[in-house]
C-alpha atoms as a PDB file:
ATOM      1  CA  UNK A   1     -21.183  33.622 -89.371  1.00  0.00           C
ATOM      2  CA  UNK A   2     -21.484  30.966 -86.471  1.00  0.00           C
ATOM      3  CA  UNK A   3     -18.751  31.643 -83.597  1.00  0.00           C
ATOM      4  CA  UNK A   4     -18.500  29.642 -80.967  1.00  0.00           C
ATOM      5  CA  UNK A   5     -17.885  29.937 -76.831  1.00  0.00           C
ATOM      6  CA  UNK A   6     -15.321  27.668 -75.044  1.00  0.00           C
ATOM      7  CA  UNK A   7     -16.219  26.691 -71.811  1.00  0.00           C
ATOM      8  CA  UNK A   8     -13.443  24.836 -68.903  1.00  0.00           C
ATOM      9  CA  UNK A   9     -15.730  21.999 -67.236  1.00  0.00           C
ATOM     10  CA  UNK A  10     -15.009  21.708 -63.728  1.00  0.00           C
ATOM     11  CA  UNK A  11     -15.840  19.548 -60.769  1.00  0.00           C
ATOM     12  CA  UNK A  12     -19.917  18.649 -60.802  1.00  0.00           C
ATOM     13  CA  UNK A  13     -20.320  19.897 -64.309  1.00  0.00           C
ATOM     14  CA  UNK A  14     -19.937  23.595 -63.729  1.00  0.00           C
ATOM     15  CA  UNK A  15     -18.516  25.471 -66.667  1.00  0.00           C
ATOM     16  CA  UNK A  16     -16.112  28.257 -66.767  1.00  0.00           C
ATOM     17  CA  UNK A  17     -15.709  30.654 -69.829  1.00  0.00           C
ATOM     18  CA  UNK A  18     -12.799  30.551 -71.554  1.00  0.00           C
ATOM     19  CA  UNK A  19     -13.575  33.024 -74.678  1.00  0.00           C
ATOM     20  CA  UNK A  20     -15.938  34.002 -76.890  1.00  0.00           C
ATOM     21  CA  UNK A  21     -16.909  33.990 -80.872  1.00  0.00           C
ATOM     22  CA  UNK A  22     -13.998  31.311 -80.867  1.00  0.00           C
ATOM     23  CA  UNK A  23     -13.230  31.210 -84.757  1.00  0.00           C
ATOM     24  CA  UNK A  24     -10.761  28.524 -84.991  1.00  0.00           C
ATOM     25  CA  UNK A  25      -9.311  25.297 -82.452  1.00  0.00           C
ATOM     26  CA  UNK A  26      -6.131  24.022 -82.691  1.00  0.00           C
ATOM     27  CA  UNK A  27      -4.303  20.690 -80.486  1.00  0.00           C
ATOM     28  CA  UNK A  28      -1.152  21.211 -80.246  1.00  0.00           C
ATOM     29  CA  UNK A  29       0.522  19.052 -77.892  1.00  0.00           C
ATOM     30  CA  UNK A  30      -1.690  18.466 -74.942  1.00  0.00           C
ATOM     31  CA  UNK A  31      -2.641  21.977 -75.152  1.00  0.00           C
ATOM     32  CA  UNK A  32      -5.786  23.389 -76.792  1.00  0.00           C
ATOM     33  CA  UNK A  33      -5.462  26.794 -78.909  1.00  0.00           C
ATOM     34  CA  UNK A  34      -8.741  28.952 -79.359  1.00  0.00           C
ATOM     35  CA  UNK A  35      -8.460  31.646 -81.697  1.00  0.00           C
ATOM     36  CA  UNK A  36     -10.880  34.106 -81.710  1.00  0.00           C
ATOM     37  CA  UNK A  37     -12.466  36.424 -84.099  1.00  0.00           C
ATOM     38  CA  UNK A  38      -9.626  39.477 -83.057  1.00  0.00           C
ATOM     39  CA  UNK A  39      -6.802  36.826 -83.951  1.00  0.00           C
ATOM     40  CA  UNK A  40      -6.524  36.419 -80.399  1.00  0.00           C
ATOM     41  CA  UNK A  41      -4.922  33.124 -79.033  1.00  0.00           C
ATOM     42  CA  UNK A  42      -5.941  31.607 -75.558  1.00  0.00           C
ATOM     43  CA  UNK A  43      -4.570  28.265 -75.069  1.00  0.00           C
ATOM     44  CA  UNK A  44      -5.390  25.649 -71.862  1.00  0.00           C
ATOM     45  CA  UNK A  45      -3.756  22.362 -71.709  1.00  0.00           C
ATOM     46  CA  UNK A  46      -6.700  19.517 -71.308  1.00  0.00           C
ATOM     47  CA  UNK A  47      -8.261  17.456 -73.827  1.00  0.00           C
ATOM     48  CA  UNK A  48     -11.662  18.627 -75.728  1.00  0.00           C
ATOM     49  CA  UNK A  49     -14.576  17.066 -74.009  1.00  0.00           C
ATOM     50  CA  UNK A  50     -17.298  18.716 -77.323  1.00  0.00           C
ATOM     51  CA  UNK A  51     -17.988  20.851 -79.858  1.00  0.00           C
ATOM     52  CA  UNK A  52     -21.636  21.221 -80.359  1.00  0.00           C
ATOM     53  CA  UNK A  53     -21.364  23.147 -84.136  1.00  0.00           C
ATOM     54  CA  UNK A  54     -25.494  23.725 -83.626  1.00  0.00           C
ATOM     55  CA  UNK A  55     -25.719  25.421 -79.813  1.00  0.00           C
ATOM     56  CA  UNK A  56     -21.669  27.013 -80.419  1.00  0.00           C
ATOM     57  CA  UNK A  57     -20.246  25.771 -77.561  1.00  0.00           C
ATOM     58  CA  UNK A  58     -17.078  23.885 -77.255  1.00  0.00           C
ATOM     59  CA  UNK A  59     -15.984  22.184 -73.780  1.00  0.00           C
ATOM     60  CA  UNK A  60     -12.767  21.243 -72.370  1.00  0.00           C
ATOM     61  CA  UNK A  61     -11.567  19.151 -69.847  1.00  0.00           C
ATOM     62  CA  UNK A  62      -8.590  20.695 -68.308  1.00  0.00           C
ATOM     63  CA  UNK A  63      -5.070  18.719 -67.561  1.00  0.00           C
ATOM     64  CA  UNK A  64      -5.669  19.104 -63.958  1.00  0.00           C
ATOM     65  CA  UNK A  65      -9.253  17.926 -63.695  1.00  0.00           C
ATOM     66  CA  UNK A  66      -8.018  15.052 -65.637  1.00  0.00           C
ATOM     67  CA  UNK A  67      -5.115  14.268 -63.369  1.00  0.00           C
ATOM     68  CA  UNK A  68      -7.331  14.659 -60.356  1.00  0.00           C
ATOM     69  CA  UNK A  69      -9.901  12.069 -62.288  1.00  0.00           C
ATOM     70  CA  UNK A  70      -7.241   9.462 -63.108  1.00  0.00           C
ATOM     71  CA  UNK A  71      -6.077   9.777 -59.358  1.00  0.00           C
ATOM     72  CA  UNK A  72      -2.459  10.917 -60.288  1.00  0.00           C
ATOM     73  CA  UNK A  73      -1.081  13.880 -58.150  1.00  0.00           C
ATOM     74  CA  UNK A  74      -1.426  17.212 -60.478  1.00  0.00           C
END
């Protein structure tokens, strides 16, 4: 079974963990759901920036980095 880790990208690349052995990824909105192997929901509102199926990682951009990178006031 391949589960994933989702990761919040921040300012100069660093990554924060969101959660672990992610099983499923849903948009909804402009928020992203990450269910994980529990049946356990986190959601963040961003956009996805990957999914990398082969190193199980998934990356996303979150609203207010992407506000702050557009140059609107978030």
């Amino acid at each position: 079974m391949c589960l994933s880790t989702a990761y919040e990208l921040g300012e100069g690349g660093t990554k924060k963990q969101l959660c672990e052995y992610v099983s499923g990824i849903k948009v909804a909105g402009d928020a992203i759901v990450l269910t994980d192997l529990m049946g356990q929901e986190v959601s963040v509102k961003g956009e996805l920036e990957s999914v990398d199926l082969v190193k199980n990682v998934i990356t996303i951009r979150p609203a207010a980095f992407l506000d702050t990178a557009s140059g609107k006031a978030g």
